[in-house]
N, C-alpha and C. Protein backbone atom coordinates (compact mmCIF):
# COMPACT_ATOMS: atom_id res chain seq x y z
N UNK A 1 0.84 -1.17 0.00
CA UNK A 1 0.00 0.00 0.00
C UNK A 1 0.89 1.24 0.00
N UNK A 2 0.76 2.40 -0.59
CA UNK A 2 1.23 3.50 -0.74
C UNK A 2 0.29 4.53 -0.20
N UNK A 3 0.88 5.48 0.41
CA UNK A 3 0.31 6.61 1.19
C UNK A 3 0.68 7.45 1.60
N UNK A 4 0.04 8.84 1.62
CA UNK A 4 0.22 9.82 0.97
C UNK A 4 -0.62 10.93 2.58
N UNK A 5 -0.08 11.54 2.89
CA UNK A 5 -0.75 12.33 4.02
C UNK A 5 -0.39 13.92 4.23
N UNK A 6 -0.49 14.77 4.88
CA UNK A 6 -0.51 15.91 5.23
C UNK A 6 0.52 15.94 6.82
N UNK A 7 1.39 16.88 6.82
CA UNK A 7 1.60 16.78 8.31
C UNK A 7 1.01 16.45 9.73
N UNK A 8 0.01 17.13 9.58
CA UNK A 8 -0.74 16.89 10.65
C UNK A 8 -1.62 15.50 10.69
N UNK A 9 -1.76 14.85 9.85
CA UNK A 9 -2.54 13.80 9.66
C UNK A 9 -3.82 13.89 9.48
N UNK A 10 -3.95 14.52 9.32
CA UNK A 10 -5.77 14.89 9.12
C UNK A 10 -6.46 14.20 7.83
N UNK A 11 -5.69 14.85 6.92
CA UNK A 11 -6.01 13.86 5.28
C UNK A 11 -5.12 13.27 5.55
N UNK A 12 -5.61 12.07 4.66
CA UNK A 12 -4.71 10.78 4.27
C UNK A 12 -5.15 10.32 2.67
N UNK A 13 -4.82 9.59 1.84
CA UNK A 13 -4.84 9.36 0.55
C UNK A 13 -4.27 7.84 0.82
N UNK A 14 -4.60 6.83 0.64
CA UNK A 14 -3.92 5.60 0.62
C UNK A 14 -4.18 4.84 -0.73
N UNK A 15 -3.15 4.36 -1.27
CA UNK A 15 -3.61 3.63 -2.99
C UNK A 15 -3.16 1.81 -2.56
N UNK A 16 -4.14 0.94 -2.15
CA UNK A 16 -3.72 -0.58 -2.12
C UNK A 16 -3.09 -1.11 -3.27
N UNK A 17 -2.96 -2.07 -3.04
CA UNK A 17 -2.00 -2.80 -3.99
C UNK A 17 -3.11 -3.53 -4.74
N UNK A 18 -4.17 -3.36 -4.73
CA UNK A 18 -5.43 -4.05 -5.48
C UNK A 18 -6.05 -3.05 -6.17
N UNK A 19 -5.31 -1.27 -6.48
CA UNK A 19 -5.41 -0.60 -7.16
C UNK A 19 -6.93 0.80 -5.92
N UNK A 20 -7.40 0.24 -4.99
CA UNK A 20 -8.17 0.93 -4.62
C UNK A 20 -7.75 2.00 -4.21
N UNK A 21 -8.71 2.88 -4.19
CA UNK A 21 -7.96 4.49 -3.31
C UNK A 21 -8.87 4.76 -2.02
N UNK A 22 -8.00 5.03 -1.07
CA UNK A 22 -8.75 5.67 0.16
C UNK A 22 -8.71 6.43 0.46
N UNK A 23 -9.69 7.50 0.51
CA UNK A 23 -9.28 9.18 1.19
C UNK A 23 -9.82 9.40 2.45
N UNK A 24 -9.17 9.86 3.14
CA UNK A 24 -9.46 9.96 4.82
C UNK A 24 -9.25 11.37 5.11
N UNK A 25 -10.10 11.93 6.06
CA UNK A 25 -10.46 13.30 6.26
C UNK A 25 -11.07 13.03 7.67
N UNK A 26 -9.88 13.49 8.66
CA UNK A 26 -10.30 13.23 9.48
C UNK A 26 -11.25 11.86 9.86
N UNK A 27 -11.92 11.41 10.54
CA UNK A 27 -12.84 10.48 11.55
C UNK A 27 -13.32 9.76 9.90
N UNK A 28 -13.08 10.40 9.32
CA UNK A 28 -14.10 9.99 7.78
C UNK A 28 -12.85 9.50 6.54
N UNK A 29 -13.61 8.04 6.22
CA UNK A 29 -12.65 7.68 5.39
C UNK A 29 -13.67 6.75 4.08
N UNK A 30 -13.41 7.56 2.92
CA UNK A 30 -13.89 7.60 1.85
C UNK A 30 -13.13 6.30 0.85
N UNK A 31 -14.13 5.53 0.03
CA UNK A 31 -13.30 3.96 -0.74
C UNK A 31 -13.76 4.47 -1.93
N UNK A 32 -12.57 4.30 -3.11
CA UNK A 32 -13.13 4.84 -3.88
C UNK A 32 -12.06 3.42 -5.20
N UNK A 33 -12.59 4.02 -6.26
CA UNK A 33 -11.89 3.08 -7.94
C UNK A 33 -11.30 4.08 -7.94
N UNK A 34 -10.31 4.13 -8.88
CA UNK A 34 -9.69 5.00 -9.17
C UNK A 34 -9.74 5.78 -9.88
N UNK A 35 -11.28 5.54 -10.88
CA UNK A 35 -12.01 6.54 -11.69
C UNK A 35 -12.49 7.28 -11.34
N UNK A 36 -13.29 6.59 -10.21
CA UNK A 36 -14.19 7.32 -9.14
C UNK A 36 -13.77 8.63 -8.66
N UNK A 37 -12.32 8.06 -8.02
CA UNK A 37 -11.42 9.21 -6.87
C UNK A 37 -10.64 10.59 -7.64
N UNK A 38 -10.74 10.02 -9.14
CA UNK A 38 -10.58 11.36 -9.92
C UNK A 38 -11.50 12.14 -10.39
N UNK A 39 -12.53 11.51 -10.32
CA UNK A 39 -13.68 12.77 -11.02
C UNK A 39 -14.11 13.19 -9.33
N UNK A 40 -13.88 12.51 -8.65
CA UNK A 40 -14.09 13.35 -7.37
C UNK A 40 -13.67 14.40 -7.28
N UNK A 41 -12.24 14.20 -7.41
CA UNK A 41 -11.35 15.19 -6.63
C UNK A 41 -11.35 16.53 -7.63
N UNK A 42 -11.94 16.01 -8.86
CA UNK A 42 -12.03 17.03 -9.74
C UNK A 42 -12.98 17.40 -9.55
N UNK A 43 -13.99 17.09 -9.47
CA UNK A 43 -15.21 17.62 -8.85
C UNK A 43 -15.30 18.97 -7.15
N UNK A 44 -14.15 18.43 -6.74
CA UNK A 44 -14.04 19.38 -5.31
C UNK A 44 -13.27 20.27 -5.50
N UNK A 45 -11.96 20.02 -6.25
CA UNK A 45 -11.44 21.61 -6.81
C UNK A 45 -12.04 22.34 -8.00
N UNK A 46 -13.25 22.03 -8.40
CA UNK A 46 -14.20 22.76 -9.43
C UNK A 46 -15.13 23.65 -8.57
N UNK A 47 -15.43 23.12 -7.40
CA UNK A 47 -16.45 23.70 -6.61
C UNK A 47 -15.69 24.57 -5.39
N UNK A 48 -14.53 23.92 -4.97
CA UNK A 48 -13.33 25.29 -4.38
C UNK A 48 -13.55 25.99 -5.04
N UNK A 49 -13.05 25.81 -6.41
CA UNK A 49 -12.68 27.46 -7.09
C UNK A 49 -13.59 28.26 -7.15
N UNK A 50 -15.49 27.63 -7.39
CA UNK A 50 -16.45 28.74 -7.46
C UNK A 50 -16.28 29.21 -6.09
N UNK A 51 -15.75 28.49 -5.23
CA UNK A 51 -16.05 29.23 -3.30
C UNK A 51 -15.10 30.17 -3.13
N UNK A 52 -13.84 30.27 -3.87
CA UNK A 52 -13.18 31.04 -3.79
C UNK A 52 -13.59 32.72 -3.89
N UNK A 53 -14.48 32.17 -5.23
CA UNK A 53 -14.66 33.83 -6.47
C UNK A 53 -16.11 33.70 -5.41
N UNK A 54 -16.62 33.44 -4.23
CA UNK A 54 -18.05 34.21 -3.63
C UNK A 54 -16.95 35.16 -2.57
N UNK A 55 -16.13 34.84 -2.06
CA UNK A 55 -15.54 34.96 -0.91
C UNK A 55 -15.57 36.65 -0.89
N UNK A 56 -15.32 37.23 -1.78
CA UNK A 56 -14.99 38.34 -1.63
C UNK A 56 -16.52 39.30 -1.88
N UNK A 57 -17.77 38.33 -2.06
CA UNK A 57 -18.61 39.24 -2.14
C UNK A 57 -19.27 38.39 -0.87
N UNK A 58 -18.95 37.79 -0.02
CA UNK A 58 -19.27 37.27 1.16
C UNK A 58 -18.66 38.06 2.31
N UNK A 59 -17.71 38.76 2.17
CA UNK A 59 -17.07 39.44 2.93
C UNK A 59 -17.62 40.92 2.89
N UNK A 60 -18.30 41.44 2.02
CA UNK A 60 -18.48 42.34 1.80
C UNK A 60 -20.30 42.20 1.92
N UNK A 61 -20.51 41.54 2.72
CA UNK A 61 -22.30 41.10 3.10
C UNK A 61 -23.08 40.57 2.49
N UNK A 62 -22.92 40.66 0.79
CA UNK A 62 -23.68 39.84 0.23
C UNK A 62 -23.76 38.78 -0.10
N UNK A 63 -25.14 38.29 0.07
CA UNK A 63 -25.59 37.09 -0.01
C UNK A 63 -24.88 36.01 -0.87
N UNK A 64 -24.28 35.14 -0.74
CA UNK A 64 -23.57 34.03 -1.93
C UNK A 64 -25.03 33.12 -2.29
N UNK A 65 -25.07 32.85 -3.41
CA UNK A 65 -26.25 32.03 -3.61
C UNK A 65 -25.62 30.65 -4.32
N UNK A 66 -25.16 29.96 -3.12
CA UNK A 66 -24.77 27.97 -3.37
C UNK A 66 -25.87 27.66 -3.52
N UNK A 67 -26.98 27.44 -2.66
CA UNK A 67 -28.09 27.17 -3.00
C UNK A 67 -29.14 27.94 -2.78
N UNK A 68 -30.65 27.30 -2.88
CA UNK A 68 -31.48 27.97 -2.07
C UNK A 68 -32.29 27.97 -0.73
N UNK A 69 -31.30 27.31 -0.11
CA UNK A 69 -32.13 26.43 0.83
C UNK A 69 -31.72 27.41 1.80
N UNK A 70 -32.49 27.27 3.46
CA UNK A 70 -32.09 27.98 4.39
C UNK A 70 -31.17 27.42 5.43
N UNK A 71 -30.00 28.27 5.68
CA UNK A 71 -29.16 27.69 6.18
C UNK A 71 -29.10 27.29 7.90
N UNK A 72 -29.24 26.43 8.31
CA UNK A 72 -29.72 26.28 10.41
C UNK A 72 -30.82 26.27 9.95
């Protein structure tokens, strides 16, 4: 197994020798194919980057619209 972590240990990334991938985040640990674990991860830095470009009109009071639901 090969693995892949952060200093602090918080994430973890593990690739088995049977090709699976494991991503661990904290208490939470995610099984994935390896097709899977790339359209993921592409999927979460697609949706970082829109969180990035609200940030600055979140800071400045207005409303970000992720969804429409009410938040609490």
């Amino acid at each position: 197994m090969q693995s892949l972590e952060q200093s602090d240990r918080s994430v973890t990334l593990n690739v088995c020798t049977c090709g699976k991938v494991q991503f661990g985040y904290g208490p939470i640990t995610l099984h994935f194919e390896p097709d899977d674990f790339a359209r993921f991860a592409s999927a979460v830095a697609r949706l970082f980057a829109e969180y990035q470009q609200l940030q600055p009109a979140h800071s400045t009071g207005a409303t970000p619209l992720l969804h429409s639901d009410l938040c609490h």
